[in-house]
Protein backbone atom coordinates (compact mmCIF):
# COMPACT_ATOMS: atom_id res chain seq x y z
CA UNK A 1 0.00 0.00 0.00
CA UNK A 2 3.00 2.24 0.15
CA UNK A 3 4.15 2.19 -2.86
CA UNK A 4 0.56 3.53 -4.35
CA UNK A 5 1.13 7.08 -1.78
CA UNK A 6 4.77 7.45 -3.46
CA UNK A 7 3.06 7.82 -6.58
CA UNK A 8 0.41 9.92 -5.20
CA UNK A 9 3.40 12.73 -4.04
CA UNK A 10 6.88 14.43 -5.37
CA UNK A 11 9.04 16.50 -3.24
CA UNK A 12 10.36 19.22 -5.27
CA UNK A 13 12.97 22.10 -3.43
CA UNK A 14 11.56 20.99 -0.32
CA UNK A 15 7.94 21.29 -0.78
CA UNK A 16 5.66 17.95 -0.71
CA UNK A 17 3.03 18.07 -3.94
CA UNK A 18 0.53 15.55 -3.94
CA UNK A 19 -2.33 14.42 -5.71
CA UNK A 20 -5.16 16.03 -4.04
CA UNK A 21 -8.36 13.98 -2.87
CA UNK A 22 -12.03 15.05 -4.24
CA UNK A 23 -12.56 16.84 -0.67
CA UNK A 24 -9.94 18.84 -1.48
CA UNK A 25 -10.77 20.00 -4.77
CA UNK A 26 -14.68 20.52 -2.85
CA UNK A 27 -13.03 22.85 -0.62
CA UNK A 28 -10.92 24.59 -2.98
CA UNK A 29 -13.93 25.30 -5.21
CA UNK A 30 -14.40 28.28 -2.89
CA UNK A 31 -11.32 29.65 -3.38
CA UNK A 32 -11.24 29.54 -6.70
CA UNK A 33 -14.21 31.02 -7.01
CA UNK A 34 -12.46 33.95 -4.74
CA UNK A 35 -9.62 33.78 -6.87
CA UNK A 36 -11.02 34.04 -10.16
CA UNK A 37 -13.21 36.65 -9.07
CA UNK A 38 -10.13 38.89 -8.08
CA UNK A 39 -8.06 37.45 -11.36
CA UNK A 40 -10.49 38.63 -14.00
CA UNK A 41 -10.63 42.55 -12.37
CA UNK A 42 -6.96 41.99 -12.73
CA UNK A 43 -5.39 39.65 -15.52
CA UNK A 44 -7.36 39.53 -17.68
CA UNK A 45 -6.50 42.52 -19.63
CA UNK A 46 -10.71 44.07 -19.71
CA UNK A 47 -11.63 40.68 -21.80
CA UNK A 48 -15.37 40.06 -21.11
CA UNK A 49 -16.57 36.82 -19.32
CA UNK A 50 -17.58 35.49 -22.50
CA UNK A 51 -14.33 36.25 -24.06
CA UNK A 52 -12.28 34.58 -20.86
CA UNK A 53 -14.56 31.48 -21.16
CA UNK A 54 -13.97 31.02 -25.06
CA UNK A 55 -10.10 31.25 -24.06
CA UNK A 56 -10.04 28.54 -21.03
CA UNK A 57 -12.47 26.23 -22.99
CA UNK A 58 -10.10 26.12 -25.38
CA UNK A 59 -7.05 25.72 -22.86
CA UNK A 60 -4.12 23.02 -23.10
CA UNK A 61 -1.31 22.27 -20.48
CA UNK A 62 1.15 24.74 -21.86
CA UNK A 63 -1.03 27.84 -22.41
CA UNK A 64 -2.39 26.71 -18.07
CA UNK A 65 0.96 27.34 -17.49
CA UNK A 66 1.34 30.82 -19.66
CA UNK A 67 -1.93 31.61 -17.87
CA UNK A 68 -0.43 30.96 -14.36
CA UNK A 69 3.00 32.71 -15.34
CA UNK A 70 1.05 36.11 -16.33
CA UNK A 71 -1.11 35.85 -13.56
CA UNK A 72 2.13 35.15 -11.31
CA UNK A 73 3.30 38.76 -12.88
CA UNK A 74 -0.37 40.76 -12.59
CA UNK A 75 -1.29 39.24 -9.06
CA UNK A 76 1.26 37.59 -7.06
CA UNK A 77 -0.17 37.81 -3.90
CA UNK A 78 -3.45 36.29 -4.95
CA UNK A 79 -1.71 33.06 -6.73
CA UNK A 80 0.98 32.52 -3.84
CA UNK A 81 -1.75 32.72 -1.35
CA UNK A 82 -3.92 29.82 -3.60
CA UNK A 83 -1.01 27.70 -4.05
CA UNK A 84 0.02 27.97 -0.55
CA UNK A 85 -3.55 27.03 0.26
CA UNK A 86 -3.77 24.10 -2.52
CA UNK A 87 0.18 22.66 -2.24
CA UNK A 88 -1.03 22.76 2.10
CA UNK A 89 2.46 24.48 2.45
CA UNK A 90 3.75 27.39 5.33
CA UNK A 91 3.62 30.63 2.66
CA UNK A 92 6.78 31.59 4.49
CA UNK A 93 8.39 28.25 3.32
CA UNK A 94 7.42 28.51 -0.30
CA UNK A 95 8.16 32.33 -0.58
CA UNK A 96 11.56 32.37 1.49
CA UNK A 97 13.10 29.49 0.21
CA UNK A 98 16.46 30.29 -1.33
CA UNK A 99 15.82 27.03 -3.54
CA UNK A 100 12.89 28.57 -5.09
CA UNK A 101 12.26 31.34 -7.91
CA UNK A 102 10.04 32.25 -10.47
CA UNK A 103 11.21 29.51 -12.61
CA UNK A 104 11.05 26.91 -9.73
CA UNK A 105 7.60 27.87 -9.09
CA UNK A 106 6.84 27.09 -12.27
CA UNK A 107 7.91 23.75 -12.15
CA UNK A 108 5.91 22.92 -8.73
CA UNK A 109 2.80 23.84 -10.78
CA UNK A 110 3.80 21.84 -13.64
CA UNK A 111 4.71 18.99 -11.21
CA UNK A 112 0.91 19.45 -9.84
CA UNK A 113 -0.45 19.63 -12.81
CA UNK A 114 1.28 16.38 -14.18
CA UNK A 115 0.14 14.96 -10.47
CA UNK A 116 -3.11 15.52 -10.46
CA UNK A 117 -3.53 14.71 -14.08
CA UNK A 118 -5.27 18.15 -14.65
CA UNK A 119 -4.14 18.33 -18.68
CA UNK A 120 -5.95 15.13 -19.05
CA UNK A 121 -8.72 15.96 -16.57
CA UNK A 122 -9.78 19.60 -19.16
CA UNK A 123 -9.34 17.30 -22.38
CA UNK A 124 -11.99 14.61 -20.47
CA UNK A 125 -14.39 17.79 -18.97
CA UNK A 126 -14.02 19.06 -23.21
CA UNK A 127 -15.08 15.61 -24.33
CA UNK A 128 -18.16 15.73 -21.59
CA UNK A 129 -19.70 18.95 -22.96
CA UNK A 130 -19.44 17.70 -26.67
CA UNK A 131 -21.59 14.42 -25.51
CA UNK A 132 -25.01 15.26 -27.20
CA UNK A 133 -28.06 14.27 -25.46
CA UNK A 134 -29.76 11.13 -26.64
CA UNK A 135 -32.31 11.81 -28.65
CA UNK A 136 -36.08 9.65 -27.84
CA UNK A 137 -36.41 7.36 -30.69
CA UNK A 138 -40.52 7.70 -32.11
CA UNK A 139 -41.80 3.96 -31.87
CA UNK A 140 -44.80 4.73 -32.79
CA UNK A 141 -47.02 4.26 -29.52
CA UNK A 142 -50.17 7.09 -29.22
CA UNK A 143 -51.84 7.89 -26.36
């Protein structure tokens, strides 16, 4: 049973990422909501809603990770704060550590995103929305 938690968690300049259980992700729903309410008055560059939603529907790993790099420059406060809430980490041990920059950042959140599968996770949610609706075949039965 051990071995199945070392795959579940990666240790990268000191700080412990780990796949996160649905509770988690129930409890961070808030936050995000928090989050991306302060993000779009200030990354978003004055794109409507509609606008932002066309952009993440279309999202892949690599443009996640743009989006979290320009956010890291237009609100830093607001993503350190989420990622010290989602990687369950002291903020003063992810922000002081001499280990860890900009670019080593970065890699955490890739290494959570790989982790938690979340690349595969949007391409599955993309697949969900394009399921149509099954469509009531007439048999020809009258009331």
């Amino acid at each position: 049973m051990d071995n199945l938690s070392l795959a579940n968690s990666k240790t990268m300049y000191g700080i412990k990422i780990r796949k996160l259980p649905i509770g988690k992700y129930l409890e961070l729903t808030k936050k995000i909501n928090i989050l991306g309410k302060d993000l779009l008055e200030k990354g978003f560059n004055n794109k409507s809603i509609e606008e932002i939603l066309q952009d993440l529907s279309n999202i892949n790993k690599d443009e996640l990770i743009k989006l979290f790099n320009g956010l890291l420059n237009t609100s830093p406060d607001l993503v350190i704060n989420f990622m010290v809430d989602v990687l369950e980490v002291d903020k003063d041990k992810l922000i002081n550590n001499d280990e860890i920059g900009l670019y080593e950042l970065i890699e955490i959140i890739e290494a959570f995103i790989e982790l938690n599968n979340l690349g595969k996770l949007i391409e599955k949610f993309k697949k969900l929305i394009k399921i149509e609706p099954m469509k009531i075949q007439n048999i020809g039965y009258k009331n």
